[in-house]
Protein backbone atom coordinates (compact mmCIF):
# COMPACT_ATOMS: atom_id res chain seq x y z
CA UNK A 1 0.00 0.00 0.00
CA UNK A 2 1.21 3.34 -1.00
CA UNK A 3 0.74 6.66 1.00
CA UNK A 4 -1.02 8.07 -1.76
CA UNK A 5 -3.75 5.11 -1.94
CA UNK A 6 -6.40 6.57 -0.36
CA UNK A 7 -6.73 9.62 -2.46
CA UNK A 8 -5.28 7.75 -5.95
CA UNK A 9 -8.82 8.71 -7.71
CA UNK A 10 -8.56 12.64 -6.25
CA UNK A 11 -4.51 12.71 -7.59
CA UNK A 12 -5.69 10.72 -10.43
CA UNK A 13 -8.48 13.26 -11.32
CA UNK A 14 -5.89 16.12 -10.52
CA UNK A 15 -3.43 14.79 -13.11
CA UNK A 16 -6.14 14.33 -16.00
CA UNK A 17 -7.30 18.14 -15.32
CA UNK A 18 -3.39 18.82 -15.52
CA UNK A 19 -3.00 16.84 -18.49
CA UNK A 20 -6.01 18.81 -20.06
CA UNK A 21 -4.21 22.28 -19.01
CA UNK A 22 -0.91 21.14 -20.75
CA UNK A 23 -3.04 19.87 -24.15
CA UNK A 24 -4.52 23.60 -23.89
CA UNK A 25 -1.15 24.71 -23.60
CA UNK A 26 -0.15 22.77 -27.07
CA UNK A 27 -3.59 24.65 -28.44
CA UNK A 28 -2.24 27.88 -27.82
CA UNK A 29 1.22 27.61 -29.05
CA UNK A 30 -0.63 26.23 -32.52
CA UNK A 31 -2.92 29.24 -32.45
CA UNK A 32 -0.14 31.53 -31.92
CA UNK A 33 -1.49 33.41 -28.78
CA UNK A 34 0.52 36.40 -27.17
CA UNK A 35 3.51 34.81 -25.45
CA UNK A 36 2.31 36.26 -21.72
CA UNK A 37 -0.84 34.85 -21.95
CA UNK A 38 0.93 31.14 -22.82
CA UNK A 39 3.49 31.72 -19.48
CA UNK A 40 0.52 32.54 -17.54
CA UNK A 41 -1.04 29.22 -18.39
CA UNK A 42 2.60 27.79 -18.10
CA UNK A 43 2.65 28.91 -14.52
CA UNK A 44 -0.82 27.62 -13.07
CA UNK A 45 0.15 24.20 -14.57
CA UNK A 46 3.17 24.17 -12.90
CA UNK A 47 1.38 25.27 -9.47
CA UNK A 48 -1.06 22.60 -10.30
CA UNK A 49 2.16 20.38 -10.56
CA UNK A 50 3.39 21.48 -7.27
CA UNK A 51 0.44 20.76 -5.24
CA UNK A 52 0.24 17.45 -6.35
CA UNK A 53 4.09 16.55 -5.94
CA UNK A 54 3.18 18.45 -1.75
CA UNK A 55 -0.10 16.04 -1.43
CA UNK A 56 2.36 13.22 -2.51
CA UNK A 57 4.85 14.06 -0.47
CA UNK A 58 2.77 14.36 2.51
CA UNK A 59 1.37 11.04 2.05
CA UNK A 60 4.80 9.82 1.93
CA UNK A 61 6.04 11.10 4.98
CA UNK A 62 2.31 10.52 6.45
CA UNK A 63 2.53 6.36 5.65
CA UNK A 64 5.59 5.65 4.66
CA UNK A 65 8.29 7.10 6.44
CA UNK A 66 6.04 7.38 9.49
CA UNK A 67 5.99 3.46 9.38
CA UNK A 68 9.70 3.11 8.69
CA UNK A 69 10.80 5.41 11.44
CA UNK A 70 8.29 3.59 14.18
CA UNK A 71 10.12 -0.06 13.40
CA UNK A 72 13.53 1.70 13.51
CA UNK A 73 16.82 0.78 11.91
CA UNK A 74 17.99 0.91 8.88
CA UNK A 75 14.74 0.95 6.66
CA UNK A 76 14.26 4.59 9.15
CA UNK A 77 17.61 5.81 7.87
CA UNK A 78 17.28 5.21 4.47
CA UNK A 79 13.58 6.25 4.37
CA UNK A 80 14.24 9.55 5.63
CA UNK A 81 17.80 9.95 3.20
CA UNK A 82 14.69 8.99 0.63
CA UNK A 83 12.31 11.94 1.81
CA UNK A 84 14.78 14.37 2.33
CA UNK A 85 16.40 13.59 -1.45
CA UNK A 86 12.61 13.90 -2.73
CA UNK A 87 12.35 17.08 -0.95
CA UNK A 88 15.81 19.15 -2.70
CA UNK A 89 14.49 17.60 -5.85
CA UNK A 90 11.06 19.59 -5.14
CA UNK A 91 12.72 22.96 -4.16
CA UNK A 92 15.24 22.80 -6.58
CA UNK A 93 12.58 22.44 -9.38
């Protein structure tokens, strides 16, 4: 079970409306719309984008890590090298 399984069909959903935003995004670089008005869009995708990479993350650290950390040892260690990797990879992006 993943951290993220009780809310698949709500990230699922999430990710088709995203996928939708990013086909509109195609449709206005075809139609040749004002360059500002394409970066706006741009930027709400990748805001959309961000919220679902938090809610995943959250999940993560919610189920997963939580788990590893109460059992100890190793799998703790290398579950929270895991998270915090998962985190620069978020703020760096």
């Amino acid at each position: 079970m993943r951290g993220y399984t009780d809310d698949k069909d709500a990230v699922l959903k999430r990710l088709r409306r995203i996928e939708g935003q990013v086909r509109g995004l195609q449709r206005l670089v075809d139609e040749d719309t004002y360059c500002i008005d394409i970066l706006t869009q741009v930027s709400a995708v990748t805001k959309a984008l961000q919220a679902v990479a938090l809610e995943l993350l959250d999940g993560h650290l919610d189920h997963c890590v939580r788990r590893a950390v109460a059992a100890g040892g190793a799998e703790a260690d290398a579950k929270l090298a895991e998270a915090t990797a998962a985190i620069a990879r978020l703020v760096r992006s």
